[in-house]
N, C-alpha and C. Protein backbone atom coordinates (compact mmCIF):
# COMPACT_ATOMS: atom_id res chain seq x y z
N UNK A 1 8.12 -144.39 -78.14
CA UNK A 1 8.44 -144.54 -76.73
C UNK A 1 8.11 -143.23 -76.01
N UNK A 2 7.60 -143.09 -74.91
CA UNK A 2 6.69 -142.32 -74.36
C UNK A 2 7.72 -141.84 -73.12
N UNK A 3 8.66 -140.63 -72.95
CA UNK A 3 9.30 -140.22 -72.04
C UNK A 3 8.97 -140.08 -70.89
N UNK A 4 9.72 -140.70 -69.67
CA UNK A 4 9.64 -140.41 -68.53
C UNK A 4 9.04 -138.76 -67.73
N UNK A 5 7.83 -138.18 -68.29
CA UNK A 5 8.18 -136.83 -67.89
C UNK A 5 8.11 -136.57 -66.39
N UNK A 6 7.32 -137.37 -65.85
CA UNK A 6 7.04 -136.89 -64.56
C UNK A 6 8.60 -137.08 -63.80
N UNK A 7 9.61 -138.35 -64.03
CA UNK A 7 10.63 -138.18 -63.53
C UNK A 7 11.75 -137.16 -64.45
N UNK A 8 11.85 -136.66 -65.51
CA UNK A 8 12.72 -135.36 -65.68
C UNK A 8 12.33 -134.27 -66.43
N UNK A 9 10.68 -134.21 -66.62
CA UNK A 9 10.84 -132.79 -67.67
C UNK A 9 10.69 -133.00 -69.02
N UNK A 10 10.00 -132.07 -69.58
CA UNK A 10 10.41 -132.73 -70.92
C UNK A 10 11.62 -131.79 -71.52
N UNK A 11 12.03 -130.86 -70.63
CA UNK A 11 13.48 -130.09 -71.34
C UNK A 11 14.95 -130.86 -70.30
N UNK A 12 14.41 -131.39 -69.61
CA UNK A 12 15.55 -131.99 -68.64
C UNK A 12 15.96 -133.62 -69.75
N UNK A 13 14.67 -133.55 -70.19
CA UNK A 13 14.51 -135.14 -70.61
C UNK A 13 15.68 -135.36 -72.14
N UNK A 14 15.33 -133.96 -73.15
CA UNK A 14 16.02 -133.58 -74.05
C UNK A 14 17.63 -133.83 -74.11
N UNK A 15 17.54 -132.56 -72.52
CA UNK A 15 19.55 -132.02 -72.52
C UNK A 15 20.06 -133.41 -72.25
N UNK A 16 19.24 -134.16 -71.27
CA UNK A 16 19.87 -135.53 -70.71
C UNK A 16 20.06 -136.67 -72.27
N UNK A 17 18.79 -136.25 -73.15
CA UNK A 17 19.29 -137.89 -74.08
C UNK A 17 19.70 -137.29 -75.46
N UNK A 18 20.51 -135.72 -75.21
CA UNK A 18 20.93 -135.18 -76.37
C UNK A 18 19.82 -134.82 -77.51
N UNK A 19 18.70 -134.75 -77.62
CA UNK A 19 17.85 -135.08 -78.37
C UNK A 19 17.19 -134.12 -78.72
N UNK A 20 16.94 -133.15 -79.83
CA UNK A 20 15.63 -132.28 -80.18
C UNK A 20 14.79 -132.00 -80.34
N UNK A 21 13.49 -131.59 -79.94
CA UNK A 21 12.25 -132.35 -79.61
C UNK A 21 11.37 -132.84 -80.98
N UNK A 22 12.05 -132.44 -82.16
CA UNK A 22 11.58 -132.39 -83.28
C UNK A 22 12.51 -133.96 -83.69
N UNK A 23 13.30 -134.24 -83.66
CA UNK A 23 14.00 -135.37 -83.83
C UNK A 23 12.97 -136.75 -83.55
N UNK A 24 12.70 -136.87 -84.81
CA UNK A 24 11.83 -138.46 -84.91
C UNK A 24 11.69 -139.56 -84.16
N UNK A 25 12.71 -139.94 -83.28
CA UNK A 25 13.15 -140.81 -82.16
C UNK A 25 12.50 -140.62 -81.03
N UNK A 26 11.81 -139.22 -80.79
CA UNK A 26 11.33 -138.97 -79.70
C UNK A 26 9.80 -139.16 -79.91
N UNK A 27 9.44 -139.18 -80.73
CA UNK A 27 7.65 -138.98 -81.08
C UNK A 27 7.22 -139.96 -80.18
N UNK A 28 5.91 -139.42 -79.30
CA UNK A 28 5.22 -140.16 -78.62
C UNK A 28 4.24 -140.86 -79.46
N UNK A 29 3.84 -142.17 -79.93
CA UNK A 29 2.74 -142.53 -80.24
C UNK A 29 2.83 -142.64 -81.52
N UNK A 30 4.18 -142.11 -82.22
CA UNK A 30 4.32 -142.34 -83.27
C UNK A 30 4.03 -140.92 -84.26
N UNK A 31 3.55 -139.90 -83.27
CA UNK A 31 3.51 -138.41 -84.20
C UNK A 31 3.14 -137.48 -83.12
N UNK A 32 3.45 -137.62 -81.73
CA UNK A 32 3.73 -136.08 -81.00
C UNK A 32 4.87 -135.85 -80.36
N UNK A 33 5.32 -134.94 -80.80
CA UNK A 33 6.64 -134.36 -79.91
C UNK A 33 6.25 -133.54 -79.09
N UNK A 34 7.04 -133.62 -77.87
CA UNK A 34 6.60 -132.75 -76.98
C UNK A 34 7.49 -131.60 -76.71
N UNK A 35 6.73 -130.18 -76.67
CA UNK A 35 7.22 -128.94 -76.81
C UNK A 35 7.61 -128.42 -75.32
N UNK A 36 6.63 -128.02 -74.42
CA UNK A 36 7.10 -127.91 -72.81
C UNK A 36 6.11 -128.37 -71.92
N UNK A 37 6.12 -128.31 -71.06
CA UNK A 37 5.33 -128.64 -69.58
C UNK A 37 4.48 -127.82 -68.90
N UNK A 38 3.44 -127.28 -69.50
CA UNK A 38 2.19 -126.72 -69.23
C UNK A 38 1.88 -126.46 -67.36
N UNK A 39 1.92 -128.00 -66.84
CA UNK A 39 1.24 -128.19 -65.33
C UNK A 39 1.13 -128.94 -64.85
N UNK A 40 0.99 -129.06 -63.77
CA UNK A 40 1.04 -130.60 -63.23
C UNK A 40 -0.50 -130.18 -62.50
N UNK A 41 -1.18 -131.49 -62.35
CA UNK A 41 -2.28 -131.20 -61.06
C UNK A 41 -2.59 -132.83 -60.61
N UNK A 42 -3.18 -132.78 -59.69
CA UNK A 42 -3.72 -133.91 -58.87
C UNK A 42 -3.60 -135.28 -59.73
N UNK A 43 -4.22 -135.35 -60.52
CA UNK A 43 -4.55 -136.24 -61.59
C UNK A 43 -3.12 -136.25 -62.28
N UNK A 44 -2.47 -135.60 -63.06
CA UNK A 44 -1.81 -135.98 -63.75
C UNK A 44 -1.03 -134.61 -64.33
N UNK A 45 0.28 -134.87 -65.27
CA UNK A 45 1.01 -133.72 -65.95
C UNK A 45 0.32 -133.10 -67.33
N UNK A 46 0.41 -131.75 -67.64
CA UNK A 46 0.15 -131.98 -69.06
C UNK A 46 1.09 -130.95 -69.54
N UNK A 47 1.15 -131.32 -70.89
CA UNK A 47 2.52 -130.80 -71.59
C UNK A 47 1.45 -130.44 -73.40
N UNK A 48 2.09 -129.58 -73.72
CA UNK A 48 1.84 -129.18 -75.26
C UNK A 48 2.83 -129.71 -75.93
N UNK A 49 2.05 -130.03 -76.95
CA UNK A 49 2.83 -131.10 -77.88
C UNK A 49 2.39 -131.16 -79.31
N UNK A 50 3.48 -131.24 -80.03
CA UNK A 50 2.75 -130.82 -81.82
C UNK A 50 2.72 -131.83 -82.23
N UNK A 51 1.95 -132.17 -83.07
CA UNK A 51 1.56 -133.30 -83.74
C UNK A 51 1.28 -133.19 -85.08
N UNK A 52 2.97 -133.96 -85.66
CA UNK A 52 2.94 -134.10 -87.06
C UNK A 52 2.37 -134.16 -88.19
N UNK A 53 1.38 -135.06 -87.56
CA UNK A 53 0.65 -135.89 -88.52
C UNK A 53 -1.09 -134.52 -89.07
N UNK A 54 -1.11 -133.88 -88.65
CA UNK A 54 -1.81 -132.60 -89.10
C UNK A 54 -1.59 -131.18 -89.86
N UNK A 55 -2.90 -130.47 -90.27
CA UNK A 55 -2.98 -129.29 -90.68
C UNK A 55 -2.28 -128.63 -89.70
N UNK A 56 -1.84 -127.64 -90.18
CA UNK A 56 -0.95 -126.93 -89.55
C UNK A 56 -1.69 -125.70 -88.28
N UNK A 57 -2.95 -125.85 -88.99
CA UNK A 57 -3.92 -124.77 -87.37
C UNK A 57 -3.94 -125.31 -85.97
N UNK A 58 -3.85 -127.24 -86.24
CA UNK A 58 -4.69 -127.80 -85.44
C UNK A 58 -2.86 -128.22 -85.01
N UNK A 59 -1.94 -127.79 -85.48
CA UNK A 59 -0.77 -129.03 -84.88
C UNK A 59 -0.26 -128.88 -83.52
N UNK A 60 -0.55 -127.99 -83.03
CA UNK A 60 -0.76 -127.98 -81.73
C UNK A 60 -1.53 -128.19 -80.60
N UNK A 61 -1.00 -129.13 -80.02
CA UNK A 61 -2.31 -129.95 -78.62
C UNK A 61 -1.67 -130.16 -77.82
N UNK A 62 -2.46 -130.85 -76.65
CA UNK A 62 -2.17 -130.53 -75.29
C UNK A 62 -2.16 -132.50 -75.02
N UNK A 63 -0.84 -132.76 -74.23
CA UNK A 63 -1.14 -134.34 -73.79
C UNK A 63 -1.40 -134.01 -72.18
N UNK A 64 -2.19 -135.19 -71.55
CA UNK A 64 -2.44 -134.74 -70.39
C UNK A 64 -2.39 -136.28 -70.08
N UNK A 65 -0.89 -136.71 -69.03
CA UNK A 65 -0.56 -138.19 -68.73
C UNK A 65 -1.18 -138.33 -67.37
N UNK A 66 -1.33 -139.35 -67.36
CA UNK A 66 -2.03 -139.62 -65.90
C UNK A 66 -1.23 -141.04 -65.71
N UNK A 67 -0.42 -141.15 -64.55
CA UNK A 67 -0.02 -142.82 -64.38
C UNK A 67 -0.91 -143.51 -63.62
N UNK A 68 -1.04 -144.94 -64.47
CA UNK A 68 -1.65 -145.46 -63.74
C UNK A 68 -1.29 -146.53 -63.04
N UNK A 69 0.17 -146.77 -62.82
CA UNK A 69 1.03 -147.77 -61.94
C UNK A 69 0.20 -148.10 -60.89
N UNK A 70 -0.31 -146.91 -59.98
CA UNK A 70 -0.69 -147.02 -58.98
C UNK A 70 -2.13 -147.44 -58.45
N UNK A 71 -3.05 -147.11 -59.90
CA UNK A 71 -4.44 -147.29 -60.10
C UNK A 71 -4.59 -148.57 -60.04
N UNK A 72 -5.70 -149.34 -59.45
CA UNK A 72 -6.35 -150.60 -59.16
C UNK A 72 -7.15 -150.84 -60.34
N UNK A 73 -6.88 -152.03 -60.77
CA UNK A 73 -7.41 -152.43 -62.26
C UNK A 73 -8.76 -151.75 -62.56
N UNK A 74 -9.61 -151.90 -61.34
CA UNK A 74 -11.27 -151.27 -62.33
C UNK A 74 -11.07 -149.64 -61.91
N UNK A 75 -9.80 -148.81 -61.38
CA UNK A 75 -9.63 -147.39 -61.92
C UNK A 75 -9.19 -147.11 -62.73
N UNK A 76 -8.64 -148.00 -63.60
CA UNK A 76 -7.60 -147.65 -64.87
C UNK A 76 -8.83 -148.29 -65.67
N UNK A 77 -9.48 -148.74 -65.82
CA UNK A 77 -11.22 -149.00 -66.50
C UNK A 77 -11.72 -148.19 -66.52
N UNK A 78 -12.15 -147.26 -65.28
CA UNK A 78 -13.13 -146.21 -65.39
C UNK A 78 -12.30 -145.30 -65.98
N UNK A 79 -10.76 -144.84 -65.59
CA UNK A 79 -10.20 -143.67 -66.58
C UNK A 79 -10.35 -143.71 -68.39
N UNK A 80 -10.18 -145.31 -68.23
CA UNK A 80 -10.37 -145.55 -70.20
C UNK A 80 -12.03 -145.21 -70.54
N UNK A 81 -12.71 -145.29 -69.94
CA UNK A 81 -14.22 -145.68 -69.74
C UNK A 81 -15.01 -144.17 -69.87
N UNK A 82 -13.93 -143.43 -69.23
CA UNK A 82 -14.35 -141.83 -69.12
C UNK A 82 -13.56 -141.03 -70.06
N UNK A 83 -12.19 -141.76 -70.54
CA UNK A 83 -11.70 -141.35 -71.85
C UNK A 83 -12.74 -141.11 -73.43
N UNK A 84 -13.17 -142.29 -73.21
CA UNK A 84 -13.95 -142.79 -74.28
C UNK A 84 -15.16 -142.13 -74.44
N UNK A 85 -15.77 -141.63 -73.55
CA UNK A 85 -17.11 -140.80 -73.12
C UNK A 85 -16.30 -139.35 -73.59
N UNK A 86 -15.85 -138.69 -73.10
CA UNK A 86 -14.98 -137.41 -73.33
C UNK A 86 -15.24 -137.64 -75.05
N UNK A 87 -14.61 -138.49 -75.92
CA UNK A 87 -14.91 -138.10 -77.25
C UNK A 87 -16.29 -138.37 -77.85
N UNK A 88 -17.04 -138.74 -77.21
CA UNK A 88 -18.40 -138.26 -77.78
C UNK A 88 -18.92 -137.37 -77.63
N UNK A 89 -18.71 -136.52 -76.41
CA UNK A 89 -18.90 -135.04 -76.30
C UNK A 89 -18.27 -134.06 -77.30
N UNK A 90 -19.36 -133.38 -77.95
CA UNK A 90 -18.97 -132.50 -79.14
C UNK A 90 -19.45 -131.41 -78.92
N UNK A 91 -19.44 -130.24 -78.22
CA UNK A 91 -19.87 -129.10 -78.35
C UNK A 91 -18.86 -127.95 -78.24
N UNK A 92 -18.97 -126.79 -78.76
CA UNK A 92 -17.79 -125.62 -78.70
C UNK A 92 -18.02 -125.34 -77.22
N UNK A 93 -18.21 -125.50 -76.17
CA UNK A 93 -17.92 -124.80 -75.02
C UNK A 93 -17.09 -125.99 -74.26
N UNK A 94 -16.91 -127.13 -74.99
CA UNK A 94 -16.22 -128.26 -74.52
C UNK A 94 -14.99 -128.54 -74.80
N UNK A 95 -13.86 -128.85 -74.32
CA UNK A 95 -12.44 -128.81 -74.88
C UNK A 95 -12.64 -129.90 -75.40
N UNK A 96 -12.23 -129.73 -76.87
CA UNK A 96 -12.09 -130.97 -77.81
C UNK A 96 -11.44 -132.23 -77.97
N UNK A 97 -11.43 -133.68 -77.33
CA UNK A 97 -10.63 -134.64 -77.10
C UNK A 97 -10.42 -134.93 -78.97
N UNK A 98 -8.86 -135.27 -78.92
CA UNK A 98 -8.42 -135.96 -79.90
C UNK A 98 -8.54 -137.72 -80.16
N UNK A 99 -7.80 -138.36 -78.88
CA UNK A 99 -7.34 -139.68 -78.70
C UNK A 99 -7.12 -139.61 -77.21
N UNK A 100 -7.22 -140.74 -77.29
CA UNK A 100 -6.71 -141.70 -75.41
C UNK A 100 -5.65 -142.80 -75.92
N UNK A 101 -4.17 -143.07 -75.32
CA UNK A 101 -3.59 -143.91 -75.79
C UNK A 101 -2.81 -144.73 -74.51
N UNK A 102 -2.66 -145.83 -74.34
CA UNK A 102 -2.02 -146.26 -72.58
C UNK A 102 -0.64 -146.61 -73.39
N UNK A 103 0.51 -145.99 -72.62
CA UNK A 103 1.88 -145.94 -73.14
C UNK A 103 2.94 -146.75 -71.69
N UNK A 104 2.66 -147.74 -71.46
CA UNK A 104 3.66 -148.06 -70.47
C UNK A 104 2.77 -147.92 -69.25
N UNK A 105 3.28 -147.38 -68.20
CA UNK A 105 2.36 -146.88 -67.21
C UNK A 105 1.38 -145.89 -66.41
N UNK A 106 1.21 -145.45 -68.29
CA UNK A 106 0.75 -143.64 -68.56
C UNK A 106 -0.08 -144.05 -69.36
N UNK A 107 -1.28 -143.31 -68.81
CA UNK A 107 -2.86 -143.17 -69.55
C UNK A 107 -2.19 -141.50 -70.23
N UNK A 108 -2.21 -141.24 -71.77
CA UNK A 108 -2.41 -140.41 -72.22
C UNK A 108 -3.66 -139.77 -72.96
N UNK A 109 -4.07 -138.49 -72.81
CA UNK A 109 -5.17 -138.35 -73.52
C UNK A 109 -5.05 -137.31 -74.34
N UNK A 110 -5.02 -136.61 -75.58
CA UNK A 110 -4.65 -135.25 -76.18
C UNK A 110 -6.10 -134.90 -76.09
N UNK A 111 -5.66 -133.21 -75.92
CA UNK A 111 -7.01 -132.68 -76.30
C UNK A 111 -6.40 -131.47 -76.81
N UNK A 112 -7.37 -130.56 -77.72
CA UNK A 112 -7.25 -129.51 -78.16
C UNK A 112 -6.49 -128.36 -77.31
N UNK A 113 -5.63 -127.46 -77.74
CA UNK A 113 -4.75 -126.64 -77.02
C UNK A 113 -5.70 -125.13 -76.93
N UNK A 114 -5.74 -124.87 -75.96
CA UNK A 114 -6.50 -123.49 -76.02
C UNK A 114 -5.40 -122.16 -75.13
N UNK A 115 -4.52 -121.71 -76.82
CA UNK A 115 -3.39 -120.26 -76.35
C UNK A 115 -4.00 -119.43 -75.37
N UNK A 116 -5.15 -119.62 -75.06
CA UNK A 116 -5.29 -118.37 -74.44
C UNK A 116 -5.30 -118.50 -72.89
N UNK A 117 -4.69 -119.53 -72.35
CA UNK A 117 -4.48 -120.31 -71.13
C UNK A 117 -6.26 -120.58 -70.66
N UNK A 118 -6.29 -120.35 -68.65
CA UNK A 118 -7.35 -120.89 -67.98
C UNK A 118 -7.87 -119.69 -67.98
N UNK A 119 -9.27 -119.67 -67.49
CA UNK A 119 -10.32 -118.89 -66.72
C UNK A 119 -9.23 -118.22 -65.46
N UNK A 120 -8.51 -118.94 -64.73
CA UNK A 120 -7.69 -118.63 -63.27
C UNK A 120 -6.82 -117.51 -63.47
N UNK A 121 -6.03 -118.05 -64.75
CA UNK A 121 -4.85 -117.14 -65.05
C UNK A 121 -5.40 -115.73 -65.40
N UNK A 122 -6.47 -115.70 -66.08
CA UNK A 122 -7.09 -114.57 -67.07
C UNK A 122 -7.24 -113.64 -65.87
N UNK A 123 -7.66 -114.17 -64.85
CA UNK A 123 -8.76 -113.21 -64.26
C UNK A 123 -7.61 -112.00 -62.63
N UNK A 124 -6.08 -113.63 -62.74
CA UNK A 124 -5.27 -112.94 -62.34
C UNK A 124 -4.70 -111.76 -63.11
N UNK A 125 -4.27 -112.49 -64.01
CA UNK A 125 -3.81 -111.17 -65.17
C UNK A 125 -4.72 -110.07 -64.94
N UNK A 126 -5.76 -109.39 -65.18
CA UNK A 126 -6.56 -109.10 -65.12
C UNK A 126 -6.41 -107.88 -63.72
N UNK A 127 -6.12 -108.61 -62.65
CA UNK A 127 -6.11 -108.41 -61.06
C UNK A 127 -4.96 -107.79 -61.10
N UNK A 128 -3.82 -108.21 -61.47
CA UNK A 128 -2.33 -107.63 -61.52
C UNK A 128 -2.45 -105.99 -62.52
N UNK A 129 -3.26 -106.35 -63.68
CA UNK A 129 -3.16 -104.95 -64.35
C UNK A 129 -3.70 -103.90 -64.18
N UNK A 130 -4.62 -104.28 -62.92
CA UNK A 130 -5.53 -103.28 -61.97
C UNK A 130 -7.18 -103.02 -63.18
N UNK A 131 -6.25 -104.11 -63.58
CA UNK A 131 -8.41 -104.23 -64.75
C UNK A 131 -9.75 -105.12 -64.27
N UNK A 132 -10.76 -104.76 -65.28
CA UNK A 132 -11.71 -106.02 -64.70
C UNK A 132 -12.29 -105.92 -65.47
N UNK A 133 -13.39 -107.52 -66.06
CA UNK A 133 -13.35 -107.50 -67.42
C UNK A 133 -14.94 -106.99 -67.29
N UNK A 134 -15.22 -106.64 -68.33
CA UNK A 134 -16.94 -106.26 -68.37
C UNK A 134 -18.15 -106.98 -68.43
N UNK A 135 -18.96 -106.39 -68.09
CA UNK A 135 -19.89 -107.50 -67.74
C UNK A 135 -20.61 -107.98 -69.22
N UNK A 136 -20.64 -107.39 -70.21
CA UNK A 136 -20.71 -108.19 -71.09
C UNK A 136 -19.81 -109.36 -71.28
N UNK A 137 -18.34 -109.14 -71.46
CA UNK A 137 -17.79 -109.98 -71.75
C UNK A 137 -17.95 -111.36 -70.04
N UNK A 138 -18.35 -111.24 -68.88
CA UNK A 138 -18.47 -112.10 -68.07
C UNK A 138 -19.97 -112.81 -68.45
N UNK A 139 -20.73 -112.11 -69.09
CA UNK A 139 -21.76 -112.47 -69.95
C UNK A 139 -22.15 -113.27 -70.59
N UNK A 140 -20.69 -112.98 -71.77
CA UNK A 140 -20.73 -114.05 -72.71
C UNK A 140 -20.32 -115.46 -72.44
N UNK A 141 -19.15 -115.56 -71.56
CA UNK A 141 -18.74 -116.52 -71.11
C UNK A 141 -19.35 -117.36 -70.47
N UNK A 142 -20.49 -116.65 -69.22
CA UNK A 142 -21.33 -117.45 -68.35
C UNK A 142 -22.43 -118.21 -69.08
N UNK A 143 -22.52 -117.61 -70.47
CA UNK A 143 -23.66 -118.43 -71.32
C UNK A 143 -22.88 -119.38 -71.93
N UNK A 144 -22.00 -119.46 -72.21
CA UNK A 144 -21.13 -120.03 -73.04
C UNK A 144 -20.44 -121.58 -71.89
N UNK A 145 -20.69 -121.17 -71.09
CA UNK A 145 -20.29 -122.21 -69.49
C UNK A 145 -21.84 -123.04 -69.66
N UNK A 146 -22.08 -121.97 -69.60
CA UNK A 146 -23.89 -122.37 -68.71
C UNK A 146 -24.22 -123.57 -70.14
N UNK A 147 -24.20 -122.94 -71.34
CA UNK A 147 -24.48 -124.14 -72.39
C UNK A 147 -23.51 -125.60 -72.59
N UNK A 148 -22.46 -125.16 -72.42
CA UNK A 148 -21.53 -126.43 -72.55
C UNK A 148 -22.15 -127.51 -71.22
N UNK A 149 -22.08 -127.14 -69.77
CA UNK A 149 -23.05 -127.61 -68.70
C UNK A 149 -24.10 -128.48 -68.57
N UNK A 150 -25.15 -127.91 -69.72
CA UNK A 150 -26.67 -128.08 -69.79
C UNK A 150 -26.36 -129.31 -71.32
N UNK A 151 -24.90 -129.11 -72.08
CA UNK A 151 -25.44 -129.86 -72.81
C UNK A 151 -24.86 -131.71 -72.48
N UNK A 152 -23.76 -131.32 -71.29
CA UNK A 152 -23.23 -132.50 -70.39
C UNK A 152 -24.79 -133.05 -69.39
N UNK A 153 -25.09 -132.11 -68.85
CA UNK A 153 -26.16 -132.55 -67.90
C UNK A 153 -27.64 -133.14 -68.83
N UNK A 154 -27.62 -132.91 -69.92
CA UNK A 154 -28.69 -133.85 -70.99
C UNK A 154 -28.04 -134.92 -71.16
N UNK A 155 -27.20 -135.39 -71.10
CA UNK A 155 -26.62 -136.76 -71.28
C UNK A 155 -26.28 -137.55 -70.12
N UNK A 156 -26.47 -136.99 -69.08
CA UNK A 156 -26.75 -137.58 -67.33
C UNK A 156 -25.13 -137.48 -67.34
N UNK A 157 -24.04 -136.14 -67.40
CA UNK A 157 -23.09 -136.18 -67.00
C UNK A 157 -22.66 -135.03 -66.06
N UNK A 158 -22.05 -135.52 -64.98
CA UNK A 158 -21.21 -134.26 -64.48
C UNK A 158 -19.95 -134.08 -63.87
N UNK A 159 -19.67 -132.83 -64.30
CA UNK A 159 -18.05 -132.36 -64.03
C UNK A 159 -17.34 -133.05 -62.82
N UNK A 160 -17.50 -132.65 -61.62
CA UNK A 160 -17.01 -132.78 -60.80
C UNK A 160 -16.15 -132.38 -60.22
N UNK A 161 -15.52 -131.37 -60.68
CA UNK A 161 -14.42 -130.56 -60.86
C UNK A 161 -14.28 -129.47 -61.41
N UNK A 162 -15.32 -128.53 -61.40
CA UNK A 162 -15.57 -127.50 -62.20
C UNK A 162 -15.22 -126.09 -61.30
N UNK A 163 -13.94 -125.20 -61.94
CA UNK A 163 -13.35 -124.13 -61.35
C UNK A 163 -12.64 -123.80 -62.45
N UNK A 164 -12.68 -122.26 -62.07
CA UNK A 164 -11.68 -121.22 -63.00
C UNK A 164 -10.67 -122.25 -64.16
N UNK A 165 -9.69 -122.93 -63.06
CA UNK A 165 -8.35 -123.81 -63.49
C UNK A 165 -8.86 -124.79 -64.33
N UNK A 166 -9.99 -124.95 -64.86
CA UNK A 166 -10.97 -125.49 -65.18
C UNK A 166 -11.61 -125.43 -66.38
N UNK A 167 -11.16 -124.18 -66.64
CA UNK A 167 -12.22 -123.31 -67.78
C UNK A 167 -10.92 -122.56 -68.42
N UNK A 168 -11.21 -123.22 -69.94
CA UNK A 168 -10.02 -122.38 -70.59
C UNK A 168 -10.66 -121.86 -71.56
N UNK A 169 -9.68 -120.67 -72.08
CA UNK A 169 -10.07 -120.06 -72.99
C UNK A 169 -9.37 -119.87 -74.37
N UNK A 170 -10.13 -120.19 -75.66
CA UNK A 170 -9.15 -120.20 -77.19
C UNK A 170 -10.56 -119.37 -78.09
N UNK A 171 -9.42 -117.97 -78.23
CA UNK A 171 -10.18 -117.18 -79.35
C UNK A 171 -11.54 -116.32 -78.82
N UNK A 172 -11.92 -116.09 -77.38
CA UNK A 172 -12.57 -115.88 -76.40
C UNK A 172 -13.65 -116.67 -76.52
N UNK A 173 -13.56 -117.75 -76.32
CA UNK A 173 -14.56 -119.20 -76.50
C UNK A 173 -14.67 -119.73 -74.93
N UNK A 174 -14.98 -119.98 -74.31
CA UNK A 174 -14.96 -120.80 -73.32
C UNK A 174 -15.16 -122.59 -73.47
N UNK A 175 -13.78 -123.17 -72.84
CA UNK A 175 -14.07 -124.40 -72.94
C UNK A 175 -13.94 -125.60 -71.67
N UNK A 176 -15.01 -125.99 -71.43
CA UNK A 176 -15.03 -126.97 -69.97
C UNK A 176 -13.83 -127.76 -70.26
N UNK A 177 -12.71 -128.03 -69.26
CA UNK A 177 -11.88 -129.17 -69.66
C UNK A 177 -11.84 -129.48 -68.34
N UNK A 178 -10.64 -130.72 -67.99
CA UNK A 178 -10.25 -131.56 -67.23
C UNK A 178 -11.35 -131.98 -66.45
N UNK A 179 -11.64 -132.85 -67.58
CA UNK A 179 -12.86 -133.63 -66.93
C UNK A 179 -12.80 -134.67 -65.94
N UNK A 180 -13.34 -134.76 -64.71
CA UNK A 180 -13.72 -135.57 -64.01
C UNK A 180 -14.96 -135.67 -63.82
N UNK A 181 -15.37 -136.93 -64.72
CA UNK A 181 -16.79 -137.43 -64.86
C UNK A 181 -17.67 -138.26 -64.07
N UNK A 182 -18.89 -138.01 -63.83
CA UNK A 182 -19.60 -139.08 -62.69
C UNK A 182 -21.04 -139.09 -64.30
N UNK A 183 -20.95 -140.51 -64.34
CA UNK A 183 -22.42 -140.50 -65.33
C UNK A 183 -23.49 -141.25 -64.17
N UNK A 184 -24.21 -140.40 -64.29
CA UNK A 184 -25.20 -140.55 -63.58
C UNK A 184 -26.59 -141.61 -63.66
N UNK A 185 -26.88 -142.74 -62.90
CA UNK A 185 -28.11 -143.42 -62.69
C UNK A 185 -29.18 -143.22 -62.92
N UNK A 186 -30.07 -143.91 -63.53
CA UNK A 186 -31.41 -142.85 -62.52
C UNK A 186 -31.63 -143.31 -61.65
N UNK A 187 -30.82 -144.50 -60.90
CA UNK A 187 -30.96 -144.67 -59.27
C UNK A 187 -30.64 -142.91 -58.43
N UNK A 188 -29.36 -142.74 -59.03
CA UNK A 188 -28.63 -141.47 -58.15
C UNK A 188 -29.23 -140.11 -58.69
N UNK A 189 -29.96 -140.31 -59.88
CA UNK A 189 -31.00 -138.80 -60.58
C UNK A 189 -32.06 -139.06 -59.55
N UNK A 190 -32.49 -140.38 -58.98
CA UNK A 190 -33.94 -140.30 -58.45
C UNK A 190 -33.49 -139.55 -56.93
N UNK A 191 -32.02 -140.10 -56.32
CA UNK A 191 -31.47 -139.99 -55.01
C UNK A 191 -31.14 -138.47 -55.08
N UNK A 192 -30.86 -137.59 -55.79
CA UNK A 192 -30.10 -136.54 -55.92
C UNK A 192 -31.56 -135.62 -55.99
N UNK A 193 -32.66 -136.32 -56.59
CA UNK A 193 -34.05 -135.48 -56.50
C UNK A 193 -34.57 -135.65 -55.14
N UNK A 194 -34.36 -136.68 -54.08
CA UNK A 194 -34.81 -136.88 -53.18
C UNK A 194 -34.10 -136.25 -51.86
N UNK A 195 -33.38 -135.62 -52.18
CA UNK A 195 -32.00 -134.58 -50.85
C UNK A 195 -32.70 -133.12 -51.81
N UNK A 196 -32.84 -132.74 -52.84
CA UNK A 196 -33.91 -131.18 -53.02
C UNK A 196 -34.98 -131.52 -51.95
C-alpha cells in the first residue's frame, strides 16, 4: 500500500500510523520503504527510498510520484509511454530508471539515487563558500552533459526540461534526470529544420 505522501509526509505519515519506516507493513510495492522527502516540483514529489530487495550499494533510490487523478486518460498513457522509453535509455550521463509502477492514483517511477544532490545545489554551495569550481572540472561535466544529450538526440529524443535542478550529480558523474520527453517525428525533425 502506497502512502498518502503528498497529503502528510512521509515522517508525518509514520508519527501519525505509529509505524517505522523499516516495518514491513509499510513497503511500497512490496520492497521500498520510504526514508524522507527529497522535493516536490511541478510534476510530482520525490522521496528516497531503500529497497530491500537489493545489493546493498544499489539499496538506495529515489521514488518520484506523480498523481495522476487529475490526468486525462491519453496523459496518464503518454506518462506510462515515456516511463517505458526512460528504461531503454542506458548511458552513464543518464540517471538510471529502475521500474514504473501505478499505485492507486500515483504513477511511481524509481530511479537511481545520486548523494551528491543537483547541478543547482552544487553551484549554490559553491556561491555561499565564496568558491568556484574550475574550469576543468566545468569541463568535464559539460562533456559529460554534452554526451548524455547527443546520445538522447540519436534516438529522436528531447529533454524539455533541461536546467541545473536538472542535472545531478553521483561520484562527480553527471546525470540528465527528470525527464520530460518529446520523441520526435520526422514530420517535426523536417519542421524544426525548416524554422533554422
Amino acid at each position: 500500500m502506497l502512502p498518502k505522501f503528498r497529503e502528510l509526509g512521509v515522517q508525518s505519515y509514520y508519527r501519525v500510523h505509529n509505524h517505522l519506516p523499516n516495518d514491513p507493513g509499510n513497503l511500497i510495492a512490496n520492497r521500498y520503504v520510504a526514508q524522507e522527502r527529497l522535493g516536490r516540483g511541478s510534476f510530482g514529489t520525490v522521496y528516497l527510498i531503500e529497497d530491500t530487495k537489493t545489493a546493498i550499494e544499489d539499496k538506495l533510490k529515489v521514488l518520484k510520484e506523480i498523481p495522476v487523478g487529475d490526468l486525462k486518460p491519453t496523459e496518464t498513457v503518454k506518462v506510462m509511454q515515456e516511463a517505458r522509453l526512460l528504461s531503454q535509455l542506458q548511458h552513464p550521463a543518464i540517471l538510471k530508471f529502475f521500474t514504473s509502477f501505478l499505485e492507486r492514483d500515483v504513477f511511481c517511477i524509481i530511479t537511481e539515487y545520486c548523494e551528491d544532490g543537483d547541478l543547482d545545489c552544487k553551484m549554490e554551495e559553491m556561491r555561499v563558500a565564496g568558491k568556484t569550481l574550475s574550469e576543468g572540472q566545468i569541463s568535464e561535466w559539460l562533456i559529460q552533459l554534452l554526451l548524455g544529450l547527443n546520445y538522447m538526440h540519436q534516438r529522436r529524443i528531447l529533454h524539455r526540461d533541461l536546467k541545473s535542478k536538472n542535472v545531478f550529480l553521483k561520484k562527480n558523474v553527471v546525470k540528465i534526470g527528470a525527464m520530460i520527453l518529446l520523441i520526435l517525428s520526422t514530420y517535426m525533425l523536417f519542421m524544426l529544420c525548416l524554422v533554422r
